[in-house]
C-alpha atoms as a PDB file:
ATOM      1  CA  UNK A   1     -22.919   7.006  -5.316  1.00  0.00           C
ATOM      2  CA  UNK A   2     -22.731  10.679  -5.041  1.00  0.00           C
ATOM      3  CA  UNK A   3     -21.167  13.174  -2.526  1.00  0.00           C
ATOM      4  CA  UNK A   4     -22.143  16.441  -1.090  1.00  0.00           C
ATOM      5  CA  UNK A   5     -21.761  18.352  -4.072  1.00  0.00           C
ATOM      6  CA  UNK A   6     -23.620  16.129  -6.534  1.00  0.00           C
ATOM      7  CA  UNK A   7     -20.092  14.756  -7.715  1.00  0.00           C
ATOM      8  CA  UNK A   8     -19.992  11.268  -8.526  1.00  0.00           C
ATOM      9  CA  UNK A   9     -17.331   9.354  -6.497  1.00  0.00           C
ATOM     10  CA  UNK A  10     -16.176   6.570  -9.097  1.00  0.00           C
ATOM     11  CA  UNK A  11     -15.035   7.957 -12.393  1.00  0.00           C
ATOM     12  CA  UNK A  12     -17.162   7.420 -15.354  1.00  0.00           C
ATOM     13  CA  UNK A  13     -13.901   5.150 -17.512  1.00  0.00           C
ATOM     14  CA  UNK A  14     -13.759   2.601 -19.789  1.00  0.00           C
ATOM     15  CA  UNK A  15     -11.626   0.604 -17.203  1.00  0.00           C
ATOM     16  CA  UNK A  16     -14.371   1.081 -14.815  1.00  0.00           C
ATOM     17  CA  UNK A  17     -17.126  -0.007 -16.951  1.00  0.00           C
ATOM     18  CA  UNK A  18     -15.117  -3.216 -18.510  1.00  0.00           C
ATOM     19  CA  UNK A  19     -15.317  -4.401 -14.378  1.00  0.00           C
ATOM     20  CA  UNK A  20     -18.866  -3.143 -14.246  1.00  0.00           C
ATOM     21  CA  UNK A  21     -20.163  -5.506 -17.221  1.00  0.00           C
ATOM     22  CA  UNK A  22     -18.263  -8.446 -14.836  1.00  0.00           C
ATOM     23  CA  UNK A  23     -21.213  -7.850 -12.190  1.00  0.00           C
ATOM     24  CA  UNK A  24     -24.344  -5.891 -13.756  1.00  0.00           C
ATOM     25  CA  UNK A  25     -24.834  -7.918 -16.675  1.00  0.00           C
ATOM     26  CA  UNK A  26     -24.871 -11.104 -14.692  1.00  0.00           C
ATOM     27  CA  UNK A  27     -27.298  -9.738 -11.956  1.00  0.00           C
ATOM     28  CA  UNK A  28     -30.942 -10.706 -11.437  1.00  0.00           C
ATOM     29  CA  UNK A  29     -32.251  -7.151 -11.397  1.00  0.00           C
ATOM     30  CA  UNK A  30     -30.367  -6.248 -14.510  1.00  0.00           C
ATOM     31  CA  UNK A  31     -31.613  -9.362 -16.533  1.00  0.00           C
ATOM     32  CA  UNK A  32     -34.772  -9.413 -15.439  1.00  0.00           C
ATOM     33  CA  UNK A  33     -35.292  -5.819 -16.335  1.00  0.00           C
ATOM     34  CA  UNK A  34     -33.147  -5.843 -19.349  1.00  0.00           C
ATOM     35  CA  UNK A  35     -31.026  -2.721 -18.487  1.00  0.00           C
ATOM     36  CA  UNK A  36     -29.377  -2.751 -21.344  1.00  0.00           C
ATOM     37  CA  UNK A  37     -31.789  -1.506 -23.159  1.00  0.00           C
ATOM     38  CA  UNK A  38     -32.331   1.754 -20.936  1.00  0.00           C
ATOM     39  CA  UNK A  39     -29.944   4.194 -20.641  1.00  0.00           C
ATOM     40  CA  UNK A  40     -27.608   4.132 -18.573  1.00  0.00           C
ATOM     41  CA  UNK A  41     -26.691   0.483 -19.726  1.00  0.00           C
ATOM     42  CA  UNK A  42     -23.876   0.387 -17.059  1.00  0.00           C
ATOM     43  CA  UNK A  43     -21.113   1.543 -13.879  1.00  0.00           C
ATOM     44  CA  UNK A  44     -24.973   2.811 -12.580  1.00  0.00           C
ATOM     45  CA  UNK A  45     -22.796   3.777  -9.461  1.00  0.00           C
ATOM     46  CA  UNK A  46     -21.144   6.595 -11.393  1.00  0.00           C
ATOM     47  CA  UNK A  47     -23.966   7.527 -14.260  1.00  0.00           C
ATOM     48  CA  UNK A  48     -26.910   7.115 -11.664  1.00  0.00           C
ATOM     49  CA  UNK A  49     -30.249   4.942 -11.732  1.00  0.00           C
ATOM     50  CA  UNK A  50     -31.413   3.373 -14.968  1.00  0.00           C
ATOM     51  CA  UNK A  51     -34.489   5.164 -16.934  1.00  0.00           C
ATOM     52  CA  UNK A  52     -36.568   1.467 -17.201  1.00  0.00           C
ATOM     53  CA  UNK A  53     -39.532   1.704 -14.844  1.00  0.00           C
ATOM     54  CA  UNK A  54     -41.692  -0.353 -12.297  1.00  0.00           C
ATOM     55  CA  UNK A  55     -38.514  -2.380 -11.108  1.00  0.00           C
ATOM     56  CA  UNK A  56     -38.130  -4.043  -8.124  1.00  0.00           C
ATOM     57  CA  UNK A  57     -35.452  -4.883  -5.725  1.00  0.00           C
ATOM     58  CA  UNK A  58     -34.655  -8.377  -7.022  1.00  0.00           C
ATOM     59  CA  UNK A  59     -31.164  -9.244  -6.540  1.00  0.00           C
ATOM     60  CA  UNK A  60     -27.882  -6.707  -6.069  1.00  0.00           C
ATOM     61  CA  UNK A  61     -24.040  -7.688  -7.407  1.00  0.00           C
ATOM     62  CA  UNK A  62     -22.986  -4.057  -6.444  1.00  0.00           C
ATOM     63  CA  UNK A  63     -21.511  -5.481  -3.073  1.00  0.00           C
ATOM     64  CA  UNK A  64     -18.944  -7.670  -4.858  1.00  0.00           C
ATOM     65  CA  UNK A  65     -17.876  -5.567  -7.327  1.00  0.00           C
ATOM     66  CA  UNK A  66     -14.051  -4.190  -7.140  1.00  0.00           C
ATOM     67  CA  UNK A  67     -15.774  -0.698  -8.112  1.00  0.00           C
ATOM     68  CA  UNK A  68     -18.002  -1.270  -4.737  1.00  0.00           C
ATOM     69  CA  UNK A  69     -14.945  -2.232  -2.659  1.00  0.00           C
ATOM     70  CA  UNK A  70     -11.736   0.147  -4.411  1.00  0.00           C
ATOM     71  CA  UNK A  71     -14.034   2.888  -3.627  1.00  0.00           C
ATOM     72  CA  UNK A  72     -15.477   2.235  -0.465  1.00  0.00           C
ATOM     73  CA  UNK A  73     -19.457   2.575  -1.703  1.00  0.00           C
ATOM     74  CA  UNK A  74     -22.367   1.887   0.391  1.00  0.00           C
ATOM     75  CA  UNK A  75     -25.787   0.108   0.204  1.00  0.00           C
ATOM     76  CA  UNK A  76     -26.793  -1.127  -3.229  1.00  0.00           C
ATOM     77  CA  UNK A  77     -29.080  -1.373  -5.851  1.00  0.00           C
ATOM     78  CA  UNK A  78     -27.284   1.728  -7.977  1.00  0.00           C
ATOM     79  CA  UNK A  79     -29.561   0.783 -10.470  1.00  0.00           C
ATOM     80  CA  UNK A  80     -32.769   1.267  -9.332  1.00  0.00           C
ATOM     81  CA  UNK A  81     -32.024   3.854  -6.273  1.00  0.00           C
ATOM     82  CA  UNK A  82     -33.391   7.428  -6.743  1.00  0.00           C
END
């Protein structure tokens, strides 16, 4: 998620990305369109939406994420949002 000024909101860490892998890699939409092969692979709520195309909106872990809650982010789907 991104303010105003194009800024992300959560930092871009490793710490942030070790919780990410806890929640993206075990989520529908992230198997099913095997993320990890686009780039970004991860912490999509700080590096934006992946590059894979045609995905759908298949199942979200982004609400129970400690990234999601510590930083107070909104909606879903970081992944595939544009």
């Amino acid at each position: 998620m991104f303010e105003s000024g194009n800024k992300p909101v959560v930092e871009d860490t490793e710490e942030n990305r070790a919780i990410c892998r806890k929640y993206c890699k075990n989520c529908q939409n992230y198997r099913k369109h095997s993320l990890e092969k686009h780039q970004p692979t991860e912490l999509f709520c700080s590096c934006g939406q992946s590059s894979a195309t045609g995905m759908k909106l298949i199942g979200c872990y982004c609400s129970g994420c400690e990234i999601y809650i510590q930083n107070h982010l909104r909606g879903g789907f970081f992944c595939v949002r544009r």
